[in-house]
C-alpha atoms as a PDB file:
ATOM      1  CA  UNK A   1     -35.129  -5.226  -5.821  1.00  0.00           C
ATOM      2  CA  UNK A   2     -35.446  -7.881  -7.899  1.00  0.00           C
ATOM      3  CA  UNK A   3     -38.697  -9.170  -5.689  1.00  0.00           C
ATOM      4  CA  UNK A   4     -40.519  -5.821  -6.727  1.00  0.00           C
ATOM      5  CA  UNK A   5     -39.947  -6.195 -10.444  1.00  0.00           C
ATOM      6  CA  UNK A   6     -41.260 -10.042 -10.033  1.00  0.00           C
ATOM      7  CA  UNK A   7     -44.083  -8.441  -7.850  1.00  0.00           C
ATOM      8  CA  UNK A   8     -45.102  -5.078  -9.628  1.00  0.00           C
ATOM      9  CA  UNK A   9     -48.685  -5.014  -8.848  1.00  0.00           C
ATOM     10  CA  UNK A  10     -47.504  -5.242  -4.793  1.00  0.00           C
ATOM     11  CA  UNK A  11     -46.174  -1.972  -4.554  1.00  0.00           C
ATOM     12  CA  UNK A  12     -49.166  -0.574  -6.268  1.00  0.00           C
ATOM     13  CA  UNK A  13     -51.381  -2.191  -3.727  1.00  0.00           C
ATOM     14  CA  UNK A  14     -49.129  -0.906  -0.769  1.00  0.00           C
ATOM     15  CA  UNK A  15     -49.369   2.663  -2.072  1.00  0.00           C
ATOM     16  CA  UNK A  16     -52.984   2.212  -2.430  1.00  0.00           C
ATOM     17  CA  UNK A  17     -53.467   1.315   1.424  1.00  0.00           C
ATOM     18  CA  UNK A  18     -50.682   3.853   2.311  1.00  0.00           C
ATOM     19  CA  UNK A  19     -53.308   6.342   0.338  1.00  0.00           C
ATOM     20  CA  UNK A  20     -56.023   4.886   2.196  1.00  0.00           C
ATOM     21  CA  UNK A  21     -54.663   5.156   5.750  1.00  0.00           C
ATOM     22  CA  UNK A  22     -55.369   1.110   6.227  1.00  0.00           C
ATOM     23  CA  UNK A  23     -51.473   0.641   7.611  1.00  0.00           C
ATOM     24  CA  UNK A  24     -49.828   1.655  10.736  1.00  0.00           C
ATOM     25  CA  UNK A  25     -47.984   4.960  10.050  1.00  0.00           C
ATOM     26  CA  UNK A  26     -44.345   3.546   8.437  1.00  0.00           C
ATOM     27  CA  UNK A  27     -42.473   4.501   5.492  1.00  0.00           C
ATOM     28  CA  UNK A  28     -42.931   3.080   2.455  1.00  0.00           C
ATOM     29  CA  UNK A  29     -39.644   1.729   2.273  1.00  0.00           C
ATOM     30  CA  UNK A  30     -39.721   0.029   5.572  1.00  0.00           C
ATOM     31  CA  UNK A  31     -42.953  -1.615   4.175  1.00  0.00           C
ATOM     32  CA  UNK A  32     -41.545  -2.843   1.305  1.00  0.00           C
ATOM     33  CA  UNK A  33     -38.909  -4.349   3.172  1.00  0.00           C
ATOM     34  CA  UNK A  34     -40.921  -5.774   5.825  1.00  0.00           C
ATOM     35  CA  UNK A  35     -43.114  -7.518   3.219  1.00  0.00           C
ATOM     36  CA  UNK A  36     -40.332  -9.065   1.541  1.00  0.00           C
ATOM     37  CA  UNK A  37     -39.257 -10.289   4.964  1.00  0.00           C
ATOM     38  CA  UNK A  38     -42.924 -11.977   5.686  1.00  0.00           C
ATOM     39  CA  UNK A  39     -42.962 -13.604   2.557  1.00  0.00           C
ATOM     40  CA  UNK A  40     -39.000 -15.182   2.621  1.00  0.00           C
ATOM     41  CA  UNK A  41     -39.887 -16.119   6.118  1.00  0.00           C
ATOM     42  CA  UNK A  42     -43.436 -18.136   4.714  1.00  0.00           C
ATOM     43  CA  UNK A  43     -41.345 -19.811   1.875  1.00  0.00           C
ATOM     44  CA  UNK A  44     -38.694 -20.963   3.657  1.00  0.00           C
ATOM     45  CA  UNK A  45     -41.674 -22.335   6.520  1.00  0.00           C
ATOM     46  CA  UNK A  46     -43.271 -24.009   3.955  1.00  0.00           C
ATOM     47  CA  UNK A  47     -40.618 -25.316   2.183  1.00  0.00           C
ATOM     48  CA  UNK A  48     -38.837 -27.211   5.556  1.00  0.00           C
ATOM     49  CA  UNK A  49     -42.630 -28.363   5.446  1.00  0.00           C
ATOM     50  CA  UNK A  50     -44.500 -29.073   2.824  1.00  0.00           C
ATOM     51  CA  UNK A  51     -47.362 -30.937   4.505  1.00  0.00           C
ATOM     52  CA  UNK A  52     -48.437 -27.442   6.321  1.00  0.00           C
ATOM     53  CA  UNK A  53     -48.264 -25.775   2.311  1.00  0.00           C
ATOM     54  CA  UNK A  54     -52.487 -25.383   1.709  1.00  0.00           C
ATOM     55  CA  UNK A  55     -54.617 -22.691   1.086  1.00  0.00           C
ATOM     56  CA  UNK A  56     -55.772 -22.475   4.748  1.00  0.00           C
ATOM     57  CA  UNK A  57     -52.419 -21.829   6.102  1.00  0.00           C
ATOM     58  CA  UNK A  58     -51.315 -19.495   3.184  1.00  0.00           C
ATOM     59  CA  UNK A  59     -54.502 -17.289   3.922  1.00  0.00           C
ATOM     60  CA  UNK A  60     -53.586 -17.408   8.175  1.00  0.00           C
ATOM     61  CA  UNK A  61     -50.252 -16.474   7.624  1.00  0.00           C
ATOM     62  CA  UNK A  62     -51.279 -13.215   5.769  1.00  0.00           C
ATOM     63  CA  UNK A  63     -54.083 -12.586   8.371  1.00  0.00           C
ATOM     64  CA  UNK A  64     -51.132 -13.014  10.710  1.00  0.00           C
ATOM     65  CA  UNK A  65     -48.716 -10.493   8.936  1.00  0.00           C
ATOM     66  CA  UNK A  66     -51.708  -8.235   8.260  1.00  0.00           C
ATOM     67  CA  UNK A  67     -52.934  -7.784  12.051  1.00  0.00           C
ATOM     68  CA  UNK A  68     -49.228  -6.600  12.760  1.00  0.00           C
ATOM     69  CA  UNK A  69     -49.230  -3.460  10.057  1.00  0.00           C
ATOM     70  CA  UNK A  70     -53.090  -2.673   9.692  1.00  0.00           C
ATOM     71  CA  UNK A  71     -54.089   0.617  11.173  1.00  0.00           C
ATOM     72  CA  UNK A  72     -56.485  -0.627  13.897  1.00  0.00           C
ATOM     73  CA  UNK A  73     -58.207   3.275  13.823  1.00  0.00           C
ATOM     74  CA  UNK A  74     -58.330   3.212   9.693  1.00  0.00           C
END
């Protein structure tokens, strides 16, 4: 997808903690995809609001999307 070829160095870093055993046990594919989901989802958020766009709340919503996939026994 076009996303991936924006966003090379992602799927390097989702093979890496597919290597590492650090995400729940999903395809690769299905990781991709869910990814691209999270981060559509966030930009549309923080476009309808802008005053919510910092740092703070960038860094929350991945701790968010990253306590759904992370392998809680890696």
């Amino acid at each position: 997808s076009e996303f991936f070829e924006r966003f090379s160095h992602c799927i390097e870093n989702f093979k890496e903690i597919m290597d590492h055993n650090l995400m729940k046990d999903v395809s690769f594919e299905y990781a991709q995809d869910h990814y691209i989901w999270n981060i559509r989802m966030n930009s549309i958020y923080f476009i309808n609001h802008p005053d919510q766009c910092s740092q703070e709340n960038i860094e929350k919503s991945f701790n968010i999307y990253w306590a759904g996939i992370k392998n809680e026994q890696a």
